[in-house]
Protein backbone atom coordinates (compact mmCIF):
# COMPACT_ATOMS: atom_id res chain seq x y z
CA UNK A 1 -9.60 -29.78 -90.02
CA UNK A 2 -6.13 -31.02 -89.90
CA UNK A 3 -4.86 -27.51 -90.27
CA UNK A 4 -6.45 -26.14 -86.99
CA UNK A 5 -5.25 -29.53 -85.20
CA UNK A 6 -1.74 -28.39 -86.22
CA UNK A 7 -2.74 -25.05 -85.42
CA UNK A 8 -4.19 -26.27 -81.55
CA UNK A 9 -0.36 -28.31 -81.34
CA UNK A 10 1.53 -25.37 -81.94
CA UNK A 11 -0.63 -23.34 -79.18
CA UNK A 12 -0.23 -26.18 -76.96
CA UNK A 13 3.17 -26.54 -77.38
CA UNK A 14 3.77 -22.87 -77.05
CA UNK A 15 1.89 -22.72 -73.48
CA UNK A 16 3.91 -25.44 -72.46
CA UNK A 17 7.55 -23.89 -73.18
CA UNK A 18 5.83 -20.64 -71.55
CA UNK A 19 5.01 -22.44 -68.61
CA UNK A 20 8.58 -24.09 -68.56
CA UNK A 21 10.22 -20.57 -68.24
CA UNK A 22 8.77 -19.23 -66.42
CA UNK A 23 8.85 -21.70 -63.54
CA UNK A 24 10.78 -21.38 -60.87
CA UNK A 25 11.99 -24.48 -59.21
CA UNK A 26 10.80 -25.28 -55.19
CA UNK A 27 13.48 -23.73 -52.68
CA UNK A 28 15.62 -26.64 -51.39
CA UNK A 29 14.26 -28.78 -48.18
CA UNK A 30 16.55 -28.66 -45.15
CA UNK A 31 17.21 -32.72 -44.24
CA UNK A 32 18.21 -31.99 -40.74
CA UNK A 33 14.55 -31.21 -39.84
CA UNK A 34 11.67 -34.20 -39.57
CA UNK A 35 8.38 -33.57 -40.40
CA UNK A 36 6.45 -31.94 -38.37
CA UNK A 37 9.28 -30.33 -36.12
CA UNK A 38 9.42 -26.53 -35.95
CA UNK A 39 12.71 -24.59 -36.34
CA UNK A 40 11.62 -22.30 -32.64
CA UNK A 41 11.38 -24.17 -29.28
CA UNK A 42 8.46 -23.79 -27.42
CA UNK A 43 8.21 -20.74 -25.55
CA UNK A 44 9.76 -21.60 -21.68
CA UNK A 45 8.36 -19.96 -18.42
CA UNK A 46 9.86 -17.58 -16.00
CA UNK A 47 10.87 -20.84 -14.53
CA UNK A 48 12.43 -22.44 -17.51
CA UNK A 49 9.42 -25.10 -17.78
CA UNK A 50 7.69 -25.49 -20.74
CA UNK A 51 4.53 -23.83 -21.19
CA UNK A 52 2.41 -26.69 -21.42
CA UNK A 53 3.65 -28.64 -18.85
CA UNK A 54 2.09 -29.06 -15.55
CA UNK A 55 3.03 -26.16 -12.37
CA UNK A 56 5.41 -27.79 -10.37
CA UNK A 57 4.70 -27.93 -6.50
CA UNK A 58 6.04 -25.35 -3.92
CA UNK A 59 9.49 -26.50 -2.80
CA UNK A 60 11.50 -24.84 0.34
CA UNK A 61 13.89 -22.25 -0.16
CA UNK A 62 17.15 -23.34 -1.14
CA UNK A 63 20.83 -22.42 1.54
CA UNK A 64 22.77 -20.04 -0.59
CA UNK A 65 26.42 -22.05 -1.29
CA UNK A 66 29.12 -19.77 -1.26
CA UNK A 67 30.36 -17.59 -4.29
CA UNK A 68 32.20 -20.16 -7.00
CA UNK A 69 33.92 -20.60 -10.26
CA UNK A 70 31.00 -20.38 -13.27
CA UNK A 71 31.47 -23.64 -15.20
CA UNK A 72 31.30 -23.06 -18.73
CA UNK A 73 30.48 -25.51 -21.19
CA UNK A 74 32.66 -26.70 -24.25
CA UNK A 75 31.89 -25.46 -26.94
CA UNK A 76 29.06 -26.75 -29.38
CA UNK A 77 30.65 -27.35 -32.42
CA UNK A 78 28.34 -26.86 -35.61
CA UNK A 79 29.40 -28.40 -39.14
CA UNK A 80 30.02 -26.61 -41.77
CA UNK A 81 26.99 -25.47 -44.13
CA UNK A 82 27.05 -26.60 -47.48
CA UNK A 83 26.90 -23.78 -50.44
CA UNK A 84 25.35 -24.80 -53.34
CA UNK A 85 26.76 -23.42 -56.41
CA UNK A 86 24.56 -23.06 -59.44
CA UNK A 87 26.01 -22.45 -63.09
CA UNK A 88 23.59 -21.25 -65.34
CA UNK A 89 23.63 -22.86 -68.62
CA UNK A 90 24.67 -20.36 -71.43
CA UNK A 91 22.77 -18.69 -73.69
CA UNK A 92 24.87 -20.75 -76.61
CA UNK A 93 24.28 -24.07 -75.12
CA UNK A 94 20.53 -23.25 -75.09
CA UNK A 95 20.75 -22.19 -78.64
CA UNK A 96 22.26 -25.23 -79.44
CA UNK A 97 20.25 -27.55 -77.60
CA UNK A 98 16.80 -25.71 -79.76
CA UNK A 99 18.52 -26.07 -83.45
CA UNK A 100 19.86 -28.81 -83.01
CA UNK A 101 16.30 -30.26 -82.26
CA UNK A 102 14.51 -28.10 -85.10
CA UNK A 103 17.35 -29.87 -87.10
CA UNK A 104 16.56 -33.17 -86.36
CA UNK A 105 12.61 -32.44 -86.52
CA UNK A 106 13.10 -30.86 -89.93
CA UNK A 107 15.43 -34.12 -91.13
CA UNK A 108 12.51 -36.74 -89.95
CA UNK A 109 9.85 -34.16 -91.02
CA UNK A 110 11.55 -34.29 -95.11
CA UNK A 111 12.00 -37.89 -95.05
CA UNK A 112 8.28 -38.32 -94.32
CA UNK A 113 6.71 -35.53 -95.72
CA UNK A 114 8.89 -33.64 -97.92
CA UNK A 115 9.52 -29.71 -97.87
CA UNK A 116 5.96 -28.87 -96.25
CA UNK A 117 6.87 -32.14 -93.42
CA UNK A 118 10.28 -30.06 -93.22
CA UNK A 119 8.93 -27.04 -92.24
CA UNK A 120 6.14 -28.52 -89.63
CA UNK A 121 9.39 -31.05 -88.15
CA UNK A 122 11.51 -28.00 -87.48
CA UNK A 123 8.92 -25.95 -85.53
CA UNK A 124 7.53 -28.86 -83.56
CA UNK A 125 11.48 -29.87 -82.72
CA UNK A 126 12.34 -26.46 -81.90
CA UNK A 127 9.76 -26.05 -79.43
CA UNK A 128 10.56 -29.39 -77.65
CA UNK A 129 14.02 -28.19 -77.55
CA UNK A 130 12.86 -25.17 -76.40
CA UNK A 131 10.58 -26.92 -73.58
CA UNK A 132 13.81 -29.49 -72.93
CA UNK A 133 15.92 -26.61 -72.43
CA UNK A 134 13.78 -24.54 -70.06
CA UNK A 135 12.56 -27.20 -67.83
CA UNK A 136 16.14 -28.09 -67.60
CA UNK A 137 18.60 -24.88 -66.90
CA UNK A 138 18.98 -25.27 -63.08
CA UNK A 139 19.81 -29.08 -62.73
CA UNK A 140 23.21 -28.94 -62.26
C-alpha cells in the first residue's frame, strides 16, 4: 500500500514538471487598450460618417472658394515602443537549481529515514526543483 502511494507521488509529480515545460506563458496584454475597445475603427461611409449613425439631411450645394494653400497638420508624434528583452536561464543554472534540491531532499530524507529516506528525499527534491525551475525560466 504505501509503496504504490509513493509510486502514485512520483507519477503525479512527474505530470506536473511535464506540464510545467511544456507551458508556454500568455502573450503580453497591450495597456494602452481598455476592455472592450477594438484595435480597427469602425468602417466610415462614402461620406466619412460612421456606419451606424443616422443619414444626414440634404444640404445645398456648397460656392467653390478659390484654389489655396493645403494646410497640413503637425505631425503626430508616437512614443517609443518598448522591447522586451528575455534572457533565458542557462542550462547550468537549471542544473543547479534541480541538485541542489535533490541535495537538500536527500539530506532531510537521511536524517529521517536513513539510506532508503535518502534515496526517496532526492527524487521527490529533484522533481520540485525540476517543477521550480520550469515554471520559472521566463520571469525575468
Amino acid at each position: 500500500m504505501r509503496r504504490n502511494l509513493l509510486i502514485g507521488a512520483f507519477v503525479a509529480l512527474a505530470a506536473l514538471a511535464v506540464a510545467g515545460w511544456v507551458r508556454k506563458p500568455a502573450p503580453p496584454v497591450d495597456p494602452s487598450f481598455e476592455a472592450g475597445q477594438t484595435a480597427l475603427a469602425p468602417p466610415a461611409t462614402a461620406y466619412g460618417a460612421p456606419a451606424d449613425a443616422a443619414p444626414a439631411a440634404p444640404q445645398a450645394p456648397a460656392v467653390q472658394q478659390p484654389a489655396m494653400q493645403p494646410e497640413y497638420a503637425p505631425q503626430q508624434q508616437y512614443a517609443p515602443q518598448q522591447r522586451v528583452v528575455r534572457r533565458r536561464r542557462p542550462t547550468s543554472h537549471s542544473v543547479a537549481i534541480v541538485a541542489g534540491s535533490a541535495g537538500t531532499g536527500a539530506a532531510i530524507g537521511a536524517l529521517a529515514g536513513g539510506g532508503r529516506g535518502a534515496a526517496v528525499g532526492a527524487l521527490s527534491g529533484g522533481a520540485a526543483g525540476f517543477i521550480y525551475d520550469r515554471l520559472t525560466h521566463d520571469s525575468k
